[in-house]
Protein backbone atom coordinates (compact mmCIF):
# COMPACT_ATOMS: atom_id res chain seq x y z
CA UNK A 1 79.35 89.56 104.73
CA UNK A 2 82.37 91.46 106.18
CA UNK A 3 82.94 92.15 109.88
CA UNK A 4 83.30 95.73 110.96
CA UNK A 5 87.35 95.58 110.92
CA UNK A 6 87.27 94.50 107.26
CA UNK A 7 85.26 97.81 106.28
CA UNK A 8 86.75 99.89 108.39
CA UNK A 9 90.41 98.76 106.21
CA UNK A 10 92.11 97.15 109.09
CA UNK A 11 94.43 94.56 107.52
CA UNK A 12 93.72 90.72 107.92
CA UNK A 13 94.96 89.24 111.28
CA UNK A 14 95.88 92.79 112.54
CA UNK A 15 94.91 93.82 116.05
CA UNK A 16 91.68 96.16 115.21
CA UNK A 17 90.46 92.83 113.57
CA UNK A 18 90.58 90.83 116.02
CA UNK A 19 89.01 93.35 118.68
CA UNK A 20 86.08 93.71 115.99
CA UNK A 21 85.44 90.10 115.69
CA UNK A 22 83.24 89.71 118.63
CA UNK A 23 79.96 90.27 118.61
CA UNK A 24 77.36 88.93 120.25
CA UNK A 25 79.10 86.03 122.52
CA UNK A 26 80.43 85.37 119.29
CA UNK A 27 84.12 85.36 117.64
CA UNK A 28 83.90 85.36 113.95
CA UNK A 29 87.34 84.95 111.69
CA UNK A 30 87.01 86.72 109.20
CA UNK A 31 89.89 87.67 106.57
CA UNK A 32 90.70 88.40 103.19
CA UNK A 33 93.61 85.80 103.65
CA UNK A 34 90.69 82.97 103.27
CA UNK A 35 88.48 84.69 100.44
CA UNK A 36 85.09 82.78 100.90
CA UNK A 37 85.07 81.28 104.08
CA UNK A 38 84.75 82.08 107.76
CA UNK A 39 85.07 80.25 111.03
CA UNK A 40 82.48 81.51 113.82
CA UNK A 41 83.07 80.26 117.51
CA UNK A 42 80.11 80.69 120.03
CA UNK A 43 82.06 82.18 123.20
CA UNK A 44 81.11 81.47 126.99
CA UNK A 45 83.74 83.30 128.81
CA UNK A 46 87.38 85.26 127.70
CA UNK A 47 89.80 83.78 129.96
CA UNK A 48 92.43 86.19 128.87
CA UNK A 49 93.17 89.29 126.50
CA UNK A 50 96.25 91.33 126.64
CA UNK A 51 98.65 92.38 124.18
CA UNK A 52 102.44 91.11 124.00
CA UNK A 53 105.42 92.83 122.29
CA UNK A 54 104.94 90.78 119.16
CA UNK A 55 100.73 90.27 118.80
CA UNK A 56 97.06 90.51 120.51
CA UNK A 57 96.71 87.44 122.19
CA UNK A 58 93.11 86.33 123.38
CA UNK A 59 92.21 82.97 125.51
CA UNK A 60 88.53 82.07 125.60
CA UNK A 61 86.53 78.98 126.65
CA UNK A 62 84.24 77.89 123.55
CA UNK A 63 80.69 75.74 123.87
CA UNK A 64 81.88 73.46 120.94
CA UNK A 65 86.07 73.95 121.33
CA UNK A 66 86.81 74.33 125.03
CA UNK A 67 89.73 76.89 125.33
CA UNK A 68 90.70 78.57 122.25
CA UNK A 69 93.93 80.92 121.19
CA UNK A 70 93.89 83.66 119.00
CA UNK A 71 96.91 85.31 118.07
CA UNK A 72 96.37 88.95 116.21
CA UNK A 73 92.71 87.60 115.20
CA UNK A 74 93.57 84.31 113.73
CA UNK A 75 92.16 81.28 115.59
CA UNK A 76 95.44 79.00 116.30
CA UNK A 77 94.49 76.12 118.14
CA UNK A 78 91.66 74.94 120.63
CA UNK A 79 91.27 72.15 123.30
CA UNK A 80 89.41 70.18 120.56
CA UNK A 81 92.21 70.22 118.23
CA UNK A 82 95.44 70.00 120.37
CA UNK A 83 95.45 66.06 120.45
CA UNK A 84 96.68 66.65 116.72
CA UNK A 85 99.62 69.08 117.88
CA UNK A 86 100.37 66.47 120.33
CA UNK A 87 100.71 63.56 117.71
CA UNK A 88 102.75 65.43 115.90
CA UNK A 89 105.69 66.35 118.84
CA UNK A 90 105.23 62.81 119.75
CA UNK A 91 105.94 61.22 116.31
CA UNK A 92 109.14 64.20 115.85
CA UNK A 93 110.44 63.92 119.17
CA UNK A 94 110.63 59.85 119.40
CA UNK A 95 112.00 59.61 116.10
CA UNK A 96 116.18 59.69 116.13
């Protein structure tokens, strides 16, 4: 099943993708960059969306994830997952 961006031609991770990939309370990554697999997020509330010089950046609060970011409508980290970011600047930071 492809979303609406992906038959309409928009590119993988381009803006019109990531606008398209909510439907329903639901974001849904999509993308020809991950043939075979998709990664749907039920949405209670967009904390943010707004568009910076370099990407689309969105901010919403997740039932499973808590707050997630998605940069150009790729999923790039969540509440749930950002224990594992901080492991990693730990272990980098404290090594000389």
């Amino acid at each position: 099943m492809a979303s609406a961006a992906m038959t309409d031609g928009a590119a993988p991770g381009t803006a019109a993708e990531g606008r398209d990939a909510v439907r329903n309370g639901w974001f849904s990554e999509l993308s020809t960059m991950w043939p075979g697999q998709a990664m749907s997020v039920q949405m209670k509330e967009v904390l943010f969306e707004g568009k910076s010089d370099f990407q689309d950046v969105m901010v919403f609060n997740s039932e499973a994830f808590g707050n997630v970011l998605v940069l150009d409508g790729v999923i790039q980290c969540t509440d749930h997952d950002e224990h594992s970011y901080q492991v990693g600047l730990r272990m980098h930071t404290s090594n000389p």
